[in-house]
Protein backbone atom coordinates (compact mmCIF):
# COMPACT_ATOMS: atom_id res chain seq x y z
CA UNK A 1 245.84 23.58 -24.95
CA UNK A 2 246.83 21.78 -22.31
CA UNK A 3 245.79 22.84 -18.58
CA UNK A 4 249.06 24.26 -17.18
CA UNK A 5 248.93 27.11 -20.12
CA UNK A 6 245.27 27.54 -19.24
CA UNK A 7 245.79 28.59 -16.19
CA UNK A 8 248.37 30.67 -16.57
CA UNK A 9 246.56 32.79 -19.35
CA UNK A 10 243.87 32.60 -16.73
CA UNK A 11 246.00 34.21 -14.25
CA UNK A 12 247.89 36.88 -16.60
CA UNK A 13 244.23 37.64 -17.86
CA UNK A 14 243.42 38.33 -13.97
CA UNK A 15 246.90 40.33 -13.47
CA UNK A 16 245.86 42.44 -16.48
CA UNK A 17 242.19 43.47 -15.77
CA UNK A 18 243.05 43.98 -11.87
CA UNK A 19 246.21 46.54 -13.23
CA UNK A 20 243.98 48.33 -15.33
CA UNK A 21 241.20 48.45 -12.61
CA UNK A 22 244.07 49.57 -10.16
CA UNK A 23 244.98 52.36 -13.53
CA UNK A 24 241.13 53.27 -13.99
CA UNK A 25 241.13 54.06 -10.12
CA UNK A 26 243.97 55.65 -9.78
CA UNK A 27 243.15 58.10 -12.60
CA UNK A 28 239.53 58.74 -11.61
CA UNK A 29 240.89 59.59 -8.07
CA UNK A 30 243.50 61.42 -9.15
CA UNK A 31 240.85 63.48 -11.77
CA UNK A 32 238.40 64.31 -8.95
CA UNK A 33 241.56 65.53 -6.87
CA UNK A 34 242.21 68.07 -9.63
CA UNK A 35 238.34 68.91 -10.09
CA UNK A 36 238.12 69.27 -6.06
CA UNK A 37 241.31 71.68 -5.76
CA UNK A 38 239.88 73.42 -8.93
CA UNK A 39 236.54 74.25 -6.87
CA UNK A 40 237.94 75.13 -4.28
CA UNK A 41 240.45 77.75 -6.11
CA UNK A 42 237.97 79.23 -7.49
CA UNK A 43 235.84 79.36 -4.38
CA UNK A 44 238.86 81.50 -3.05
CA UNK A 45 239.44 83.66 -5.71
CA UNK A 46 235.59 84.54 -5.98
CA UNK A 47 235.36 85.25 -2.15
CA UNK A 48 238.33 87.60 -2.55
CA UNK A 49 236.79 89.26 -5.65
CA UNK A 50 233.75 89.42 -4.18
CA UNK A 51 235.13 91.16 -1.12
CA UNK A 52 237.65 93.71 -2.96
CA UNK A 53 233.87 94.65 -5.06
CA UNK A 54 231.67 95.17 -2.51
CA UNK A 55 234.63 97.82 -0.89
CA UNK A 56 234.55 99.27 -4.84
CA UNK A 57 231.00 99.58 -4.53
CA UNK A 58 230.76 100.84 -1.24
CA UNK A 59 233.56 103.81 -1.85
CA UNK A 60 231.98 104.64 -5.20
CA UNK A 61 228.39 104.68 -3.05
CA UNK A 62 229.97 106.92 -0.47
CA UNK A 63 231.26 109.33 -3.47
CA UNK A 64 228.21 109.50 -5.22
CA UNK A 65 226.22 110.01 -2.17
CA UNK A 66 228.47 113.25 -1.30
CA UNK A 67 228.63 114.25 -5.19
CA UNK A 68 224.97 114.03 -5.84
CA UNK A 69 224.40 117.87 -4.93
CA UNK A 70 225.09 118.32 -8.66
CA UNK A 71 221.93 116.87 -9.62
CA UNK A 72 220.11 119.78 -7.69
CA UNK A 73 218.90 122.94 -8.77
CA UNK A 74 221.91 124.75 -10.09
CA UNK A 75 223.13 127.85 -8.35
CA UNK A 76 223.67 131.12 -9.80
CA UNK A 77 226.21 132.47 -7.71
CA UNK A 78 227.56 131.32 -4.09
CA UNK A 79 224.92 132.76 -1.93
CA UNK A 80 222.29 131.03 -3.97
CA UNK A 81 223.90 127.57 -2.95
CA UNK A 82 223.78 128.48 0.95
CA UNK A 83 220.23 130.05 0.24
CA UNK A 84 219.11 127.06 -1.77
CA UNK A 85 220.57 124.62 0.70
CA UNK A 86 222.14 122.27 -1.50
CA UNK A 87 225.37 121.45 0.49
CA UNK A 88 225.23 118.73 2.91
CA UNK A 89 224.56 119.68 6.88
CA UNK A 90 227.72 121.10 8.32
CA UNK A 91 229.17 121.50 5.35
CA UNK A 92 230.18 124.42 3.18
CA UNK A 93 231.53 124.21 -0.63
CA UNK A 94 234.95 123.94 0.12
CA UNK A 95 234.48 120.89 2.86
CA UNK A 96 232.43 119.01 -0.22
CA UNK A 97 235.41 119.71 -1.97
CA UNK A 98 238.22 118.01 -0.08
CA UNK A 99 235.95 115.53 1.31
CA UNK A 100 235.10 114.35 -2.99
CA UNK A 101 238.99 114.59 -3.23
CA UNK A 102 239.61 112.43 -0.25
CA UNK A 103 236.61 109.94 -1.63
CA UNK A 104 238.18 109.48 -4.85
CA UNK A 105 241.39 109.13 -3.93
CA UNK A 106 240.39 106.34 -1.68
CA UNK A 107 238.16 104.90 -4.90
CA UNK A 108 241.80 104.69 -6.66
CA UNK A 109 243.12 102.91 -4.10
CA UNK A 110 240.81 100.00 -4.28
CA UNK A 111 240.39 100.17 -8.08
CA UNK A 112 244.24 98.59 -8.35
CA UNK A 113 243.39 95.92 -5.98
CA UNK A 114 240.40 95.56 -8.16
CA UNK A 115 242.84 95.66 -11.17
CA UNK A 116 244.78 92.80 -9.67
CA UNK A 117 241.60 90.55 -9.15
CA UNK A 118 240.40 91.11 -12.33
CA UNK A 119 238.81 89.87 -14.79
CA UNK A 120 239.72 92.24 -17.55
CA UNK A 121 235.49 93.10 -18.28
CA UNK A 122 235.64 93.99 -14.36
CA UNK A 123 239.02 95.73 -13.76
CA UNK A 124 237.83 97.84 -17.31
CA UNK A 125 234.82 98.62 -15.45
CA UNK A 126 236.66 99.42 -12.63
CA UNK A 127 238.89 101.68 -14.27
CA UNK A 128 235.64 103.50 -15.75
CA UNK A 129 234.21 104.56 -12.55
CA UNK A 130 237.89 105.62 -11.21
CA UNK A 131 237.92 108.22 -14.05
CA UNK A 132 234.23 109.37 -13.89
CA UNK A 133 235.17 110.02 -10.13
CA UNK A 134 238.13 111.91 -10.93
CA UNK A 135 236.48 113.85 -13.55
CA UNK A 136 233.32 114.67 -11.21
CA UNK A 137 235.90 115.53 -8.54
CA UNK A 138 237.56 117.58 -11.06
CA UNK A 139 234.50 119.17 -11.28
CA UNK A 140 234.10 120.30 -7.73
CA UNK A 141 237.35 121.50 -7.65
CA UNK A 142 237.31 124.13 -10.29
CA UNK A 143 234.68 125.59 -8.29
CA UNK A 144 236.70 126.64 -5.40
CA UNK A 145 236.10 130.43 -4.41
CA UNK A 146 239.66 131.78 -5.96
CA UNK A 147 239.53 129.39 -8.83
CA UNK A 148 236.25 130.27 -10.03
CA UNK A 149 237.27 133.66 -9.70
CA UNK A 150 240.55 133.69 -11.77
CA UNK A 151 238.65 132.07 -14.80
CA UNK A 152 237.14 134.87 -17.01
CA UNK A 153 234.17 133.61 -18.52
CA UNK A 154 233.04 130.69 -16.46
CA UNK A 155 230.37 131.17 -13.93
CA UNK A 156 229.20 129.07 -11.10
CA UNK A 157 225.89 127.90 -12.57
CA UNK A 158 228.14 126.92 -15.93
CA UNK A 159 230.50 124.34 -13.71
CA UNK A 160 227.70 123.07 -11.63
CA UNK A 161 225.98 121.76 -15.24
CA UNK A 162 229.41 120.25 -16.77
CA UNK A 163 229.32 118.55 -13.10
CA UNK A 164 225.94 117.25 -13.47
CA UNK A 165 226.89 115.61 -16.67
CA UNK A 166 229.83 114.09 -15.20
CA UNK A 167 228.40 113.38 -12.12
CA UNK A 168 225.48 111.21 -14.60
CA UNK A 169 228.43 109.59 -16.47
CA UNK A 170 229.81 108.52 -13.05
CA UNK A 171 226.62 106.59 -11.71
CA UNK A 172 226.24 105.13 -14.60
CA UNK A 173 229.50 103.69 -14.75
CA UNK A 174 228.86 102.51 -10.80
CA UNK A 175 226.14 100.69 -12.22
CA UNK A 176 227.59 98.74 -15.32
CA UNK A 177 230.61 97.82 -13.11
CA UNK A 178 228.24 96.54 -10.66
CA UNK A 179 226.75 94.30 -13.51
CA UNK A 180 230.15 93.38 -14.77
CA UNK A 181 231.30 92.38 -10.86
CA UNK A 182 227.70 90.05 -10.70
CA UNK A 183 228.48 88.29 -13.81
CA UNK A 184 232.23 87.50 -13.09
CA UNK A 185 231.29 86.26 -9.59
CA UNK A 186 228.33 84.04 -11.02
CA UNK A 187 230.61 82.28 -13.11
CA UNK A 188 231.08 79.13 -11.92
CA UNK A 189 234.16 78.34 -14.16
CA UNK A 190 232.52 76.41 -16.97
CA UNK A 191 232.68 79.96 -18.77
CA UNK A 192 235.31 81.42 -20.60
């Protein structure tokens, strides 16, 4: 081989190792691009979810808080709730009562933005607590003075147990949607 072809191999070897080193680069760049923009996606969207769950939390919180009378002694009749004291200060059955309806309907409200953020374990959850809230709202409301009346057979002491059981049924589902919200924002997006 004579010296002139050396040297041009030489140089096309050169061309060809600097072009793939230029390639390699390029792609790794490009690669941690994607895996940067990727972070910082998913940075967003947990920030946002995390935001949307803690207003969940804090509506379902508020609800329970006002709700929780049905875990106390139950009445007999209406005079034994004002004698017993079980409604909050200020407040008389009927004022629980709009204020649950008003708390739940607010609870919807933020369960379809929590839909929208999702995931599906979370927005399930989410859609759990929205109907235990209805259903201990429900509760409440069958207890209103002329309702409670017009029902033949059903007593005061009778509602105020089905609404401790739903009233149970709703914390719990506070509290496994509250789990479900922790593990969806602790993944980091390695996971499924």
């Amino acid at each position: 081989m004579d010296a002139g072809l050396a040297a041009v191999l030489g140089a096309l070897a050169g061309a060809v190792a600097t072009t793939g080193a230029a390639f390699a680069t390029g792609w790794s760049a490009r690669e941690q691009a994607k895996m940067a923009a990727r972070a910082e996606h998913l940075r967003q969207r947990r920030d946002a979810r995390q935001a949307v769950y803690e207003e969940f939390i804090a509506a379902a919180a508020a609800h329970s808080d006002l709700t929780k009378i049905l875990l106390l002694p139950v009445p007999e009749d209406f005079e034994d709730m004002e004698r017993l004291r079980l409604l909050p200060e200020g407040m008389d059955l009927q004022d629980v009562i709009r204020e649950s309806e008003s708390l739940h309907k607010t609870l919807r409200e933020i369960a379809t933005r929590v839909q929208i953020a999702g995931p599906k374990e979370v927005s399930a959850a989410a859609t759990v607590v929205e109907d235990n809230s209805r259903e201990v709202s429900a509760s409440l409301g069958v207890m209103r003075v002329p309702t409670l009346a017009e029902i033949p057979g059903w007593t005061l002491s009778e509602k105020w147990r089905e609404g401790c059981t739903r009233f149970v049924n709703f914390s719990g589902a506070v509290d496994e949607f509250a789990e479900k919200a922790r593990i969806a924002l602790d993944n980091d997006g390695t996971k499924p």
